[in-house]
Protein backbone atom coordinates (compact mmCIF):
# COMPACT_ATOMS: atom_id res chain seq x y z
CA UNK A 1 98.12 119.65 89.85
CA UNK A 2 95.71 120.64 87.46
CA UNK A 3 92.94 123.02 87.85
CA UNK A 4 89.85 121.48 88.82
CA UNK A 5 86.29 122.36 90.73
CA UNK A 6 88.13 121.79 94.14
CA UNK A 7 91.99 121.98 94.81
CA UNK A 8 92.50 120.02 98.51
CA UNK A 9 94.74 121.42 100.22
CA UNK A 10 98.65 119.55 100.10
CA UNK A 11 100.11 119.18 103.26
CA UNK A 12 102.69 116.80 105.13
CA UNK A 13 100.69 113.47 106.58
CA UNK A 14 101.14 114.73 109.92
CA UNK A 15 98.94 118.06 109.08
CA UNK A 16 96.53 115.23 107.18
CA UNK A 17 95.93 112.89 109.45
CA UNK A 18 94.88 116.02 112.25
CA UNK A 19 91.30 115.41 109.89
CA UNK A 20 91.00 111.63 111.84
CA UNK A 21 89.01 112.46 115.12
CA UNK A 22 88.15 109.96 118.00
CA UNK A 23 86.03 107.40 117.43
CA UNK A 24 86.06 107.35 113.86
CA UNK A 25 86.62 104.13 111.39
CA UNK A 26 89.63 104.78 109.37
CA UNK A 27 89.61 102.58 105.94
CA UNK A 28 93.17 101.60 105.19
CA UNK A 29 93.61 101.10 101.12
CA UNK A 30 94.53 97.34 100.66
CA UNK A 31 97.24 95.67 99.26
CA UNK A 32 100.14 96.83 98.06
CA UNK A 33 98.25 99.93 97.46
CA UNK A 34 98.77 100.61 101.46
CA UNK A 35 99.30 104.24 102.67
CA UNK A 36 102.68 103.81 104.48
CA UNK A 37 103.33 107.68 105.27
CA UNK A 38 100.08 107.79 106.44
CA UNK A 39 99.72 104.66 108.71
CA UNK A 40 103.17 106.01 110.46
CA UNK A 41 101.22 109.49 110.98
CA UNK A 42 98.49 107.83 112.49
CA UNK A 43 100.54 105.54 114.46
CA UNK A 44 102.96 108.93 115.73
CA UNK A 45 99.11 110.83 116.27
CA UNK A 46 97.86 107.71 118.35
CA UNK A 47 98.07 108.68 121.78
CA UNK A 48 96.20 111.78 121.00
CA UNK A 49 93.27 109.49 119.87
CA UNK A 50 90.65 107.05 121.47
CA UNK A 51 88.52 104.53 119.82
CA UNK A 52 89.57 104.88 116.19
CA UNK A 53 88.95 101.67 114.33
CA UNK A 54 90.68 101.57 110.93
CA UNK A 55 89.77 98.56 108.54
CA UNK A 56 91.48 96.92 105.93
CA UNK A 57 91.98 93.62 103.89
CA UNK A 58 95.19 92.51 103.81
CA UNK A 59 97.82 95.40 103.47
CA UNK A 60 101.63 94.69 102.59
CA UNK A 61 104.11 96.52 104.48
CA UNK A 62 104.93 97.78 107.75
CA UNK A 63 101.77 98.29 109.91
CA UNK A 64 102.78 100.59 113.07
CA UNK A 65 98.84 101.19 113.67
CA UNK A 66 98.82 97.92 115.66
CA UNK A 67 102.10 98.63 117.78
CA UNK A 68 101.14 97.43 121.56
CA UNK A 69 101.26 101.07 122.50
CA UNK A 70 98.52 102.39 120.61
CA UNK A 71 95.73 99.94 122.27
CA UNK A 72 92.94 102.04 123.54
CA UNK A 73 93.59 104.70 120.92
CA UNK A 74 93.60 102.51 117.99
CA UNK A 75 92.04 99.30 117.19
CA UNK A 76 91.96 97.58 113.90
CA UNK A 77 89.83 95.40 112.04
CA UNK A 78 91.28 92.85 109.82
CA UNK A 79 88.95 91.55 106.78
CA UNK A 80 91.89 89.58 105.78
CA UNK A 81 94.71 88.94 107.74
CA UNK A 82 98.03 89.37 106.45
CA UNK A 83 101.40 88.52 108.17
CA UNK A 84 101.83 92.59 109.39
CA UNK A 85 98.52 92.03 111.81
CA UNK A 86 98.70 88.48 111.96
CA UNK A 87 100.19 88.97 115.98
CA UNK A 88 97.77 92.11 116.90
CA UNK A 89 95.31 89.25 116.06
CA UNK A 90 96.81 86.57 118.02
CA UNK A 91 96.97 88.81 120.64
CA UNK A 92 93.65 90.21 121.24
CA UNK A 93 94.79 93.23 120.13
CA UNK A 94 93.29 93.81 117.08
CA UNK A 95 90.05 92.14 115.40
CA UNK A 96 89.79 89.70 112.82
CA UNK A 97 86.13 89.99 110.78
CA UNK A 98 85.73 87.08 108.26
CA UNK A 99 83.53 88.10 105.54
CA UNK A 100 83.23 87.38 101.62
CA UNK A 101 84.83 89.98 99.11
CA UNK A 102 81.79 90.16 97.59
CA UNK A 103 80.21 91.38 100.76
CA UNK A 104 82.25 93.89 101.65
CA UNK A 105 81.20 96.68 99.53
CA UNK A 106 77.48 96.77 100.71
CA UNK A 107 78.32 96.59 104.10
CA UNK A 108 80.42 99.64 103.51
CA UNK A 109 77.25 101.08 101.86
CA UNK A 110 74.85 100.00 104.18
CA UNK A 111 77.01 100.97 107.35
CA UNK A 112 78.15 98.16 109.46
CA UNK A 113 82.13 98.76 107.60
CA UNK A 114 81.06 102.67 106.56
CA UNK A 115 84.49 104.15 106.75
CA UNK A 116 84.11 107.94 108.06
CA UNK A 117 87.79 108.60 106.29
CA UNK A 118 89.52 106.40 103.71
CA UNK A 119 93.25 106.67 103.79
CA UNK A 120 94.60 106.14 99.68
CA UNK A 121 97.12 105.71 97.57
CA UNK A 122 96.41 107.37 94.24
CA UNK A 123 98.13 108.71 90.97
CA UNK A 124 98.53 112.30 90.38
CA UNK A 125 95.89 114.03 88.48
CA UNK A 126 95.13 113.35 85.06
CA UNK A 127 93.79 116.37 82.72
CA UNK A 128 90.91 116.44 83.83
CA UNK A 129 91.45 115.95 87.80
CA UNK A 130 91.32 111.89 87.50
CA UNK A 131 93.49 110.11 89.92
CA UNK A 132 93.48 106.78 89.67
CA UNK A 133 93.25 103.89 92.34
CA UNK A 134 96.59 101.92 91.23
CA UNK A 135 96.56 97.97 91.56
CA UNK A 136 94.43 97.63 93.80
CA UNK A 137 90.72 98.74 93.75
CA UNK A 138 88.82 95.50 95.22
CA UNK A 139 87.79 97.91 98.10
CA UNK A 140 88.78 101.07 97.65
CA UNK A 141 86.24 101.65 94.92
CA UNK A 142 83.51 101.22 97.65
CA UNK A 143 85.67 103.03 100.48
CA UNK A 144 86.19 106.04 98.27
CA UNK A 145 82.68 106.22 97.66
CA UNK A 146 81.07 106.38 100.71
CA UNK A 147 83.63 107.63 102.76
CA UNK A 148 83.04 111.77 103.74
CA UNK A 149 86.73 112.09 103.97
CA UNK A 150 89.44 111.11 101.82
CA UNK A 151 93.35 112.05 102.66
CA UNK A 152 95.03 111.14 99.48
CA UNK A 153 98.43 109.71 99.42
CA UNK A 154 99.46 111.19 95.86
CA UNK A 155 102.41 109.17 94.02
CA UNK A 156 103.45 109.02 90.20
CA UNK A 157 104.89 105.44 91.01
CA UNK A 158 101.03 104.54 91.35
CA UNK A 159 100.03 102.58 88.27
CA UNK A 160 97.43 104.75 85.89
CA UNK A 161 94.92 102.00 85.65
CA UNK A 162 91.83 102.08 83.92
CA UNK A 163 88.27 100.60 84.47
CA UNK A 164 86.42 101.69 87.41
CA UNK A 165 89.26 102.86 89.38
CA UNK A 166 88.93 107.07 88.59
CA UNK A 167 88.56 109.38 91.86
CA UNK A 168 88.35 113.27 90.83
CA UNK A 169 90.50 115.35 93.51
CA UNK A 170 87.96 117.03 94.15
CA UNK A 171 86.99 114.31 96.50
CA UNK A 172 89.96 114.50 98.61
CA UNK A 173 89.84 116.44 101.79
CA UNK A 174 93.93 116.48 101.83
CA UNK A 175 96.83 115.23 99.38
CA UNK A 176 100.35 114.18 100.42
CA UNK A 177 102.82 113.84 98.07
CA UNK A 178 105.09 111.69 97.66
CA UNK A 179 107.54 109.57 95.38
């Protein structure tokens, strides 16, 4: 990685998601943008936790956060409910918030959805430290913003795509990488 004002320290997501304490609201990246080493890390750290919300829109992929096991240790709060939460829902086991797109950014600003860690996907470092968001930045933009800690799943397979999807590394608080 390049040289930059702040190097985060690159670990395994095991040693990254230690950062997620009880009672925190975990943002999960949306789409196919979705963290997979990291949601299986936080699903494996589970027992050790209590009231951790994470959020998300709809996420492809496995989703092992919502595994019967982990209720009372992790909840999670669908925006959008896709097929991997879809029975959590049903279930009681997880929450289902409608909302507008367009709404969810200021209530992440405002506090009702503030994330207190944002669980990525991003591209390696450009340069200049400039990872980039990949296809999906609808909200991630706003979690990475507002969030006080970011674990960054790194990955060159992540699409280097412009407009306002640029996160310097020095806002990460840990990077995996992967491939």
């Amino acid at each position: 990685m390049p040289s930059s004002r702040h190097q985060p320290p690159v670990m395994s997501a095991d040693e990254a998601i230690r950062l997620v304490q009880p009672g925190q609201r975990v943002y999960i990246h949306e789409a196919a943008m979705a963290p997979i080493e990291l949601l299986e890390a936080l699903a494996r750290r589970g027992p050790e936790l209590h009231d951790v919300e994470t959020v998300s829109m709809h996420t492809e992929g496995p989703a092992p956060h919502v595994d019967p096991s982990l209720v009372g240790h992790i909840r999670h709060n669908a925006l959008f409910i896709g097929s991997n939460v879809r029975e959590a829902v049903n279930e009681g086991r997880a929450d289902y918030t409608p909302v507008f797109l367009s709404e969810i950014a200021g209530l992440m600003e405002r506090g009702p959805l503030r994330p207190d860690v944002a669980l990525i996907q991003a591209s390696p470092p450009d340069a200049h430290g400039f990872c980039r968001l990949g296809a999906s930045i609808a909200v991630a933009r706003s979690a990475v913003d507002v969030a006080p800690t970011i674990i960054a799943l790194v990955n060159p397979q992540t699409p280097v795509t412009l407009g306002n999807s640029a996160v310097h590394i020095s806002r990460f608080a840990a990077v995996v990488e992967t491939d």
